[in-house]
PDB file of N, CA and C in Angstrom:
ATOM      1  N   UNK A   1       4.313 -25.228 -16.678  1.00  0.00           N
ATOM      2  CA  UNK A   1       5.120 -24.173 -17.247  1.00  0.00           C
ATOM      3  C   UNK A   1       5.613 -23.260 -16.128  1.00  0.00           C
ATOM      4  N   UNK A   2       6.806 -23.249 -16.148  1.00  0.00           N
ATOM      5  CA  UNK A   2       7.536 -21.802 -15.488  1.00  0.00           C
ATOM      6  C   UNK A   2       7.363 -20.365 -15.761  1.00  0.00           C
ATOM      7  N   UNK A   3       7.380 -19.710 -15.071  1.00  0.00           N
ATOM      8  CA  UNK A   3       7.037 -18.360 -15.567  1.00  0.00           C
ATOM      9  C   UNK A   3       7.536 -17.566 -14.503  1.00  0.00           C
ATOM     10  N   UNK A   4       8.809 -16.745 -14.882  1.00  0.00           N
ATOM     11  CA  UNK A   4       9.191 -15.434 -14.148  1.00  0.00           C
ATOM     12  C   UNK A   4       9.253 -14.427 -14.209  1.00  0.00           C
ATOM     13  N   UNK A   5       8.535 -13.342 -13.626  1.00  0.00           N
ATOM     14  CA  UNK A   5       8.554 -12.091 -13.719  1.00  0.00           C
ATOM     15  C   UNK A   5       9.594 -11.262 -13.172  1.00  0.00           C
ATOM     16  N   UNK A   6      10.623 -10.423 -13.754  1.00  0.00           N
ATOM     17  CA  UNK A   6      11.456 -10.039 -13.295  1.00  0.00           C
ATOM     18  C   UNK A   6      11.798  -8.531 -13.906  1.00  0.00           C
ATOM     19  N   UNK A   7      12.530  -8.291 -13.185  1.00  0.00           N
ATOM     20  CA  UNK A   7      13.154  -6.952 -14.249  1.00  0.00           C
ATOM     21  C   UNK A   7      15.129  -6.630 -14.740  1.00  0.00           C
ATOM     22  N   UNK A   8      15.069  -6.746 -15.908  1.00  0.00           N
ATOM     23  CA  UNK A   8      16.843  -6.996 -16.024  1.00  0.00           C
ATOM     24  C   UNK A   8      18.032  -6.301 -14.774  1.00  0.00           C
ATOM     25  N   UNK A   9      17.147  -4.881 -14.620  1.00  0.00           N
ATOM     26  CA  UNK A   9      18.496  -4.543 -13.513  1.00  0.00           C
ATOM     27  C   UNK A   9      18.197  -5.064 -12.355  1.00  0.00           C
ATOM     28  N   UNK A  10      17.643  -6.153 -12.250  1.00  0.00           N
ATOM     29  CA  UNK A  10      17.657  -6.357 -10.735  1.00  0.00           C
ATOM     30  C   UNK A  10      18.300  -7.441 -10.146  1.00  0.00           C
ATOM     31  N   UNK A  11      19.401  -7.611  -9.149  1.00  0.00           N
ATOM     32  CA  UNK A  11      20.273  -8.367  -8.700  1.00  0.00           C
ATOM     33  C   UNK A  11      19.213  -9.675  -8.302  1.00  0.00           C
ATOM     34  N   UNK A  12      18.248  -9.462  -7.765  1.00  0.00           N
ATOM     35  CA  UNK A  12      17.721 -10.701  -7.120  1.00  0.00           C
ATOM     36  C   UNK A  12      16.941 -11.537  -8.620  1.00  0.00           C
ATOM     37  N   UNK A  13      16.719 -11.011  -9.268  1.00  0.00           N
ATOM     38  CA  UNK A  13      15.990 -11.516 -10.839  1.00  0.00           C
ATOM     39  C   UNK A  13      17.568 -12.320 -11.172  1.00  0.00           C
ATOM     40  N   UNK A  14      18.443 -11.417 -11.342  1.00  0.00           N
ATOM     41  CA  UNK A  14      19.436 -12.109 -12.181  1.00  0.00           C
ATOM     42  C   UNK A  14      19.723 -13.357 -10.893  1.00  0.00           C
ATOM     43  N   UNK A  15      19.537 -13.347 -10.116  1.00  0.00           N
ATOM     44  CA  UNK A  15      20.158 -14.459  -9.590  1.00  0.00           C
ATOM     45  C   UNK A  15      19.097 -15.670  -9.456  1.00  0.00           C
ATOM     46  N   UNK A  16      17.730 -15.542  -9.804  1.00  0.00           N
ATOM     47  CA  UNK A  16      17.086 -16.193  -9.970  1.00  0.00           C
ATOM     48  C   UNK A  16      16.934 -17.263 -11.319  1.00  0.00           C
ATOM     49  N   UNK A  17      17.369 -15.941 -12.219  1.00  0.00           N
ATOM     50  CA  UNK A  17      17.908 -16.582 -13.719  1.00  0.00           C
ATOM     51  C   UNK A  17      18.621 -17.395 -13.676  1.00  0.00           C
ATOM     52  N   UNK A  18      20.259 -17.298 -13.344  1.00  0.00           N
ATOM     53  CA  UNK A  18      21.051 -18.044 -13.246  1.00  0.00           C
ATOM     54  C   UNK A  18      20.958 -19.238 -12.765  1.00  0.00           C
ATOM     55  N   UNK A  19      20.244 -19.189 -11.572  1.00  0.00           N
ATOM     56  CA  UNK A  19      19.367 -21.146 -10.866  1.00  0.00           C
ATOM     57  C   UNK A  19      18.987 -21.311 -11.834  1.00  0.00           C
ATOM     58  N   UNK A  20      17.977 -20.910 -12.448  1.00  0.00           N
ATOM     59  CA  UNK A  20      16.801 -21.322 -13.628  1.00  0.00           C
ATOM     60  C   UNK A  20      17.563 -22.165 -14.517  1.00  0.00           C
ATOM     61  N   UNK A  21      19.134 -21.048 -14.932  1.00  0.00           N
ATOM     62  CA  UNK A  21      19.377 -21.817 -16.011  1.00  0.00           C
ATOM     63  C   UNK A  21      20.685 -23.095 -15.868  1.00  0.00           C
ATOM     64  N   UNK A  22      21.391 -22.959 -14.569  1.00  0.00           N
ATOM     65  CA  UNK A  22      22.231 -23.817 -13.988  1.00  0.00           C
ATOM     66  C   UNK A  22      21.359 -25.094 -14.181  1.00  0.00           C
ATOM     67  N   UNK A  23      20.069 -25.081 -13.810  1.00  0.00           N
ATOM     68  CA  UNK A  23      18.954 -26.367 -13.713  1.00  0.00           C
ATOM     69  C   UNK A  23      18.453 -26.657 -14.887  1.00  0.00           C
ATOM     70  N   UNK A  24      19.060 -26.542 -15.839  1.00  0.00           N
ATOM     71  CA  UNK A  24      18.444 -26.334 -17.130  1.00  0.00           C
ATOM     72  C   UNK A  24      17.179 -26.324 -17.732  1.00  0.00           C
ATOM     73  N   UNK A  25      16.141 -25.272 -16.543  1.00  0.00           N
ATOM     74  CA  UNK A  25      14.940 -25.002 -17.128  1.00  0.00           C
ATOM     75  C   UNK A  25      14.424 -24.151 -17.796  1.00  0.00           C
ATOM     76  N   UNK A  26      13.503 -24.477 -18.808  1.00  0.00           N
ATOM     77  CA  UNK A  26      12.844 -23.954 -19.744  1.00  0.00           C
ATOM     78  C   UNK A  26      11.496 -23.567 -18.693  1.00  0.00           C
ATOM     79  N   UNK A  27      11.574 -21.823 -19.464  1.00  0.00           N
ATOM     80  CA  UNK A  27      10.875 -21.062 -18.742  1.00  0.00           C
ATOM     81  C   UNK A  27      10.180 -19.886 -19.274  1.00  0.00           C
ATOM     82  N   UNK A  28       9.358 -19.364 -19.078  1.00  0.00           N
ATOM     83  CA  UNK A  28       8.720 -18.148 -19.904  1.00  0.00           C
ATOM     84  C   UNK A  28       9.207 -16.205 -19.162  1.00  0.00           C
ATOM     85  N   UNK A  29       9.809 -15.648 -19.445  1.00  0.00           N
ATOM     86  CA  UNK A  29      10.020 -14.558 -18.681  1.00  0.00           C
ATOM     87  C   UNK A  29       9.472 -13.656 -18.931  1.00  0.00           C
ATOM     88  N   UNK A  30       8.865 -12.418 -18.196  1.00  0.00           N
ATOM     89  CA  UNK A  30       8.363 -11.441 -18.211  1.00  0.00           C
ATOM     90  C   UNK A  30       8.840 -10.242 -17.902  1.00  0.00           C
ATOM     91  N   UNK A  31       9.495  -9.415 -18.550  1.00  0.00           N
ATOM     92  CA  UNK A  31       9.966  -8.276 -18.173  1.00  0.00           C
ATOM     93  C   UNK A  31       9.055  -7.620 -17.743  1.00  0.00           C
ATOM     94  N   UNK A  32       8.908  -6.944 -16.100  1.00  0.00           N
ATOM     95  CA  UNK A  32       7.981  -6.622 -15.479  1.00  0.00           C
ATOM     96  C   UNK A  32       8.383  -5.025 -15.730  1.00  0.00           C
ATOM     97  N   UNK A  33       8.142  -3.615 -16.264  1.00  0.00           N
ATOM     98  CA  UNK A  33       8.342  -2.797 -15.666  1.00  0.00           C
ATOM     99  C   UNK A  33       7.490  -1.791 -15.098  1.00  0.00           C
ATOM    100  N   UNK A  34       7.409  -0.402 -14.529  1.00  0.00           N
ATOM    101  CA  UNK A  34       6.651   0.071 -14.123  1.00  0.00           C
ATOM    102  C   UNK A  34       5.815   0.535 -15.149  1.00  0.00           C
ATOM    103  N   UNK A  35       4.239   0.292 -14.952  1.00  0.00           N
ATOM    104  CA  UNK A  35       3.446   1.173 -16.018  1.00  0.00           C
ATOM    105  C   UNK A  35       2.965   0.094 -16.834  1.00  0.00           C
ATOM    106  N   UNK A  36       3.778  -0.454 -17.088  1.00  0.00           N
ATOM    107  CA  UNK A  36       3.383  -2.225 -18.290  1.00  0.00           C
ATOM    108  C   UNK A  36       1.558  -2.958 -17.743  1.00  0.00           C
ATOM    109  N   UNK A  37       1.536  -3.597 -18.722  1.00  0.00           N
ATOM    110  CA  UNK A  37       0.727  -4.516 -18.590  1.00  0.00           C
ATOM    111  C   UNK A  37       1.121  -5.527 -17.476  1.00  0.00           C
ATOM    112  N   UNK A  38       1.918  -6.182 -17.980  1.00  0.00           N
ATOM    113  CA  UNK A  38       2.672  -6.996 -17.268  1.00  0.00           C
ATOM    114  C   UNK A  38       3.126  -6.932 -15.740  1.00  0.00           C
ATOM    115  N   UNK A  39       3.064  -5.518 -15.376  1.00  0.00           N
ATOM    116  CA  UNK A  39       2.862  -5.190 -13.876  1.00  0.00           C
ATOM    117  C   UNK A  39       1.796  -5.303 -13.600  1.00  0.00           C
ATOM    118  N   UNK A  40       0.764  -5.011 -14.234  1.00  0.00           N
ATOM    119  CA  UNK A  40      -0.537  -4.825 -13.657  1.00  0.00           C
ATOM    120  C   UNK A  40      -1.382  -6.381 -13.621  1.00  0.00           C
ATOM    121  N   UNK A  41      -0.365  -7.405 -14.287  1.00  0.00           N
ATOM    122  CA  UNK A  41      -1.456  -8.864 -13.726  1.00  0.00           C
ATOM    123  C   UNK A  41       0.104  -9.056 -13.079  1.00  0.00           C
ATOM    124  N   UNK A  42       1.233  -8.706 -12.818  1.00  0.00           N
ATOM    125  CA  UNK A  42       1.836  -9.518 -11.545  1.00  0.00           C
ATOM    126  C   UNK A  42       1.089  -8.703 -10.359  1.00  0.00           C
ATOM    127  N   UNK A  43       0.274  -7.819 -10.345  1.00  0.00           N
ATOM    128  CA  UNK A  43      -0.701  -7.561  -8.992  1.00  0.00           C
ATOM    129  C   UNK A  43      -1.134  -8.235  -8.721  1.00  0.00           C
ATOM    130  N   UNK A  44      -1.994  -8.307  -9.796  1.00  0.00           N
ATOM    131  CA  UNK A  44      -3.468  -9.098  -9.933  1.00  0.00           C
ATOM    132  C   UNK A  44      -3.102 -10.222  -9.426  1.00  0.00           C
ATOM    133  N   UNK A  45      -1.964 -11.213  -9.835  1.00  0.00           N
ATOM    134  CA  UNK A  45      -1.387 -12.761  -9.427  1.00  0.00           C
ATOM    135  C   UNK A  45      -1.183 -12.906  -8.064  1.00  0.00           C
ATOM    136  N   UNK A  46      -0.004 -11.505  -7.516  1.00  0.00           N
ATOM    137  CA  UNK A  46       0.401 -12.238  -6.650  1.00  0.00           C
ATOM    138  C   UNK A  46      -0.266 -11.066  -5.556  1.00  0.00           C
ATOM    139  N   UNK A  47      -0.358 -10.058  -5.620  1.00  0.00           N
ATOM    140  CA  UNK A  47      -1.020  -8.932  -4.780  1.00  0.00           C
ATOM    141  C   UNK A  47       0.157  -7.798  -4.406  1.00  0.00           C
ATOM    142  N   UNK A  48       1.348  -8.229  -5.153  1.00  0.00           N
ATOM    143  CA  UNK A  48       2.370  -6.646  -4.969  1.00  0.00           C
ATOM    144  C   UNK A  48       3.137  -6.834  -6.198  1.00  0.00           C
ATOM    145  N   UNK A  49       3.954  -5.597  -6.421  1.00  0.00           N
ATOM    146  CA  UNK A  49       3.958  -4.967  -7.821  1.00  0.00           C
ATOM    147  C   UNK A  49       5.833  -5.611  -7.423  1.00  0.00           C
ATOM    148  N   UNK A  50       6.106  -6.448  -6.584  1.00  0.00           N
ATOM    149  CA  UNK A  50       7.561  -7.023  -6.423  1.00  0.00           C
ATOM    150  C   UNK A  50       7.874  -8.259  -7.301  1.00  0.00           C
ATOM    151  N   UNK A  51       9.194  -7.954  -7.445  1.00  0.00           N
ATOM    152  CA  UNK A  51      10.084  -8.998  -8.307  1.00  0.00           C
ATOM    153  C   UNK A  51      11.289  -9.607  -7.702  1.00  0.00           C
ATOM    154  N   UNK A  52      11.599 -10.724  -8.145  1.00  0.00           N
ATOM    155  CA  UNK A  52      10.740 -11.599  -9.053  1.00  0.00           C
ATOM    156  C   UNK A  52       9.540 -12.461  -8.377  1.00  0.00           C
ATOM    157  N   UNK A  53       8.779 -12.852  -9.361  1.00  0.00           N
ATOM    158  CA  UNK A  53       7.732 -13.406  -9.418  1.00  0.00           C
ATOM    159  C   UNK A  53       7.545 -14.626 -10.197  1.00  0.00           C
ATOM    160  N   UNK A  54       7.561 -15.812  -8.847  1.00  0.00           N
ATOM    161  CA  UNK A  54       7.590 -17.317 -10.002  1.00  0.00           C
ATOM    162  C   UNK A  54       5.916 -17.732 -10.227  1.00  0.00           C
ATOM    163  N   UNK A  55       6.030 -18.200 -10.863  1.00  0.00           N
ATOM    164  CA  UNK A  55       4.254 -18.837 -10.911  1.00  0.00           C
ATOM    165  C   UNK A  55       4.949 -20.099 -11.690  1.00  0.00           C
ATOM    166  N   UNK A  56       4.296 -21.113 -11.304  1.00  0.00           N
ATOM    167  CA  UNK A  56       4.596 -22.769 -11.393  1.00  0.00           C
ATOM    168  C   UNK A  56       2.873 -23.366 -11.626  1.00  0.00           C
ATOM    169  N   UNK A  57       3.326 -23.682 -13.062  1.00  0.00           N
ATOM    170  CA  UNK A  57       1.709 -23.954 -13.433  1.00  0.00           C
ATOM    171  C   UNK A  57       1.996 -25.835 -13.871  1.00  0.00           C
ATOM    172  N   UNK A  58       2.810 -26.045 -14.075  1.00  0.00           N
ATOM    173  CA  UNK A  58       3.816 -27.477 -14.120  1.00  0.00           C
ATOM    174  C   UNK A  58       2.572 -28.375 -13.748  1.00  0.00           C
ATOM    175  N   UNK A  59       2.045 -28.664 -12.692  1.00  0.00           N
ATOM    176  CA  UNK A  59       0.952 -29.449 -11.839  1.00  0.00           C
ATOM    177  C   UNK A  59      -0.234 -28.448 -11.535  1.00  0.00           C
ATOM    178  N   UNK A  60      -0.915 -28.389 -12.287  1.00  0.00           N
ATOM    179  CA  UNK A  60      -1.908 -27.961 -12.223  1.00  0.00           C
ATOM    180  C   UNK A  60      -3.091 -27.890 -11.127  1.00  0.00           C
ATOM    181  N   UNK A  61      -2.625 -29.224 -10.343  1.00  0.00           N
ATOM    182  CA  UNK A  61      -3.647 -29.431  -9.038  1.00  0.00           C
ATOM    183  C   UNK A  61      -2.591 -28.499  -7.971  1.00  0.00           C
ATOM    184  N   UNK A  62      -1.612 -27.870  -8.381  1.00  0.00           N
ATOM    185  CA  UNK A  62      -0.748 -27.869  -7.236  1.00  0.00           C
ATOM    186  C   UNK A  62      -0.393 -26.511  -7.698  1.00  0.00           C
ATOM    187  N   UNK A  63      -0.503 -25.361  -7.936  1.00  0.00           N
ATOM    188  CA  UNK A  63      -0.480 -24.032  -8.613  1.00  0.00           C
ATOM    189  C   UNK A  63       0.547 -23.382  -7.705  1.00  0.00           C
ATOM    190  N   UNK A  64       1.960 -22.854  -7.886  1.00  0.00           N
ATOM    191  CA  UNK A  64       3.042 -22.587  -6.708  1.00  0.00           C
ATOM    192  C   UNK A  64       2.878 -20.865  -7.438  1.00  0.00           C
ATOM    193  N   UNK A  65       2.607 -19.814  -6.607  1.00  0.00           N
ATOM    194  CA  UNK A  65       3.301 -18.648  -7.233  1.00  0.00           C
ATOM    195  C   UNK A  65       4.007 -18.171  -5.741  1.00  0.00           C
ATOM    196  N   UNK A  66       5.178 -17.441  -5.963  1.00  0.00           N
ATOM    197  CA  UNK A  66       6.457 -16.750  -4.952  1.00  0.00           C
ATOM    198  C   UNK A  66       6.879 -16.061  -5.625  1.00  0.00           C
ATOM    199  N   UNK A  67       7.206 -15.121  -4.181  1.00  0.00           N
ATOM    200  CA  UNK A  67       8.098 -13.959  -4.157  1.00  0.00           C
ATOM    201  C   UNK A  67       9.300 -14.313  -3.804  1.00  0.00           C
ATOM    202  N   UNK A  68      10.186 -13.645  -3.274  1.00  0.00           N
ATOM    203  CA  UNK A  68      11.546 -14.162  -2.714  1.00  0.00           C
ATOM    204  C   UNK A  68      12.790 -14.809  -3.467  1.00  0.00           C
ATOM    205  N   UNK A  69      13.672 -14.280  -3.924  1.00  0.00           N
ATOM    206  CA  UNK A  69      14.813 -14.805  -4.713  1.00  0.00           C
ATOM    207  C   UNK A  69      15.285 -15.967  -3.754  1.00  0.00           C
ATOM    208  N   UNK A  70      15.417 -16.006  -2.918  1.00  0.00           N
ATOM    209  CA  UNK A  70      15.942 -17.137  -2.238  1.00  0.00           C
ATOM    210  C   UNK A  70      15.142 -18.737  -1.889  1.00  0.00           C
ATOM    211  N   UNK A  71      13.686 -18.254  -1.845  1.00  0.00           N
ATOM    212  CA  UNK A  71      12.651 -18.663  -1.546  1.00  0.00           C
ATOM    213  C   UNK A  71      12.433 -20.022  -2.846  1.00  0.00           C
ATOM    214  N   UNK A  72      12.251 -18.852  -4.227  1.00  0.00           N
ATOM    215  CA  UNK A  72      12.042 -19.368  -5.380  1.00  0.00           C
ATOM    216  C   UNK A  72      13.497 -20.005  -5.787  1.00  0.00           C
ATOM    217  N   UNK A  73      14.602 -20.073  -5.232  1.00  0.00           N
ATOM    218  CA  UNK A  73      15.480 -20.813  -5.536  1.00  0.00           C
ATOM    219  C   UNK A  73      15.902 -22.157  -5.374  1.00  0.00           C
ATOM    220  N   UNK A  74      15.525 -22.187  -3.662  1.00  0.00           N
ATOM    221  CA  UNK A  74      14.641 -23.087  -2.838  1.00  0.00           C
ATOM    222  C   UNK A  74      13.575 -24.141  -3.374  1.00  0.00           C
ATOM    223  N   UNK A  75      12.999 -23.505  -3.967  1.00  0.00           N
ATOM    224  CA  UNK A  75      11.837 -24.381  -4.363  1.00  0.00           C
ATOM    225  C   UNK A  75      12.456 -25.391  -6.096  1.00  0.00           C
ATOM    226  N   UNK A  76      12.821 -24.150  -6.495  1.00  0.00           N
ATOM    227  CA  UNK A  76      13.688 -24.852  -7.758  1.00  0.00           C
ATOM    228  C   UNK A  76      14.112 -26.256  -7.852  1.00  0.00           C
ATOM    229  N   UNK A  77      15.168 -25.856  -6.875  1.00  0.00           N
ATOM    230  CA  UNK A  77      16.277 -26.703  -6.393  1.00  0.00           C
ATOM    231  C   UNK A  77      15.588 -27.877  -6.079  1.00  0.00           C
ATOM    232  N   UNK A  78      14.572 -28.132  -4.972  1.00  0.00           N
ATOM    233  CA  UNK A  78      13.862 -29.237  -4.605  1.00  0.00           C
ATOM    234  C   UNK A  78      12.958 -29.217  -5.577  1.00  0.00           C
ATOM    235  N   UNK A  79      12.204 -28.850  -6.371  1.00  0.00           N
ATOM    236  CA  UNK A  79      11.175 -29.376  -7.121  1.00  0.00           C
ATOM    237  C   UNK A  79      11.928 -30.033  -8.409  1.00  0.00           C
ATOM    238  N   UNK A  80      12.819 -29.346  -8.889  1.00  0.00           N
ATOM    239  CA  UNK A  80      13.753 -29.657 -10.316  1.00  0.00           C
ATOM    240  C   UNK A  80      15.177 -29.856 -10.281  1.00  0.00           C
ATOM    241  N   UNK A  81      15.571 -29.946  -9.495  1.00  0.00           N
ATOM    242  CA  UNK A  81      17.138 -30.179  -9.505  1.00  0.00           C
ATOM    243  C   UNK A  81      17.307 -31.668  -9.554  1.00  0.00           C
ATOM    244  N   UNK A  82      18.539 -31.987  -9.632  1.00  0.00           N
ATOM    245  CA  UNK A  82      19.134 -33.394  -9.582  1.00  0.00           C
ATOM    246  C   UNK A  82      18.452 -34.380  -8.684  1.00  0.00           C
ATOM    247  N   UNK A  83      18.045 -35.352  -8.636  1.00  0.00           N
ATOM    248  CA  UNK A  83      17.604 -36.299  -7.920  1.00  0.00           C
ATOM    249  C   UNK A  83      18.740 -37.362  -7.519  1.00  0.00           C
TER     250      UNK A  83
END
């Protein structure tokens, strides 16, 4: 399962979306904002309160979580894109 933590006004979230959905993946999103629950285990996950936040639970022996809009686009692209 996919899972991104993001927050709507944020340019690097939305552009993470847009890969997500160009690749046509099904994904779980988390509106991260300040104060939420939901901020307080993207700490806990990744160790900073930054977005977006992928966690890739897909392969279970192989557990991917990232920061980085470009990074996590990157990984997209090669893990799920066109072959």
């Amino acid at each position: 399962m996919l899972e991104l933590y993001q927050k709507e006004s944020c340019p690097y979230c939305t552009k993470v979306r847009r890969a997500m959905e160009e690749l046509d993946l099904d994904y779980l999103c988390h509106t991260s904002v300040k104060g939420s629950p939901k901020r307080e285990l993207l700490t806990k996950l990744g160790g900073q309160e930054m977005v977006p936040f992928l966690v890739d639970t897909t392969d279970p022996a192989n557990l991917v979580m990232m920061y980085e809009s470009d990074d996590i686009i990157a990984y997209l692209e090669k893990t799920y894109g066109k072959k």
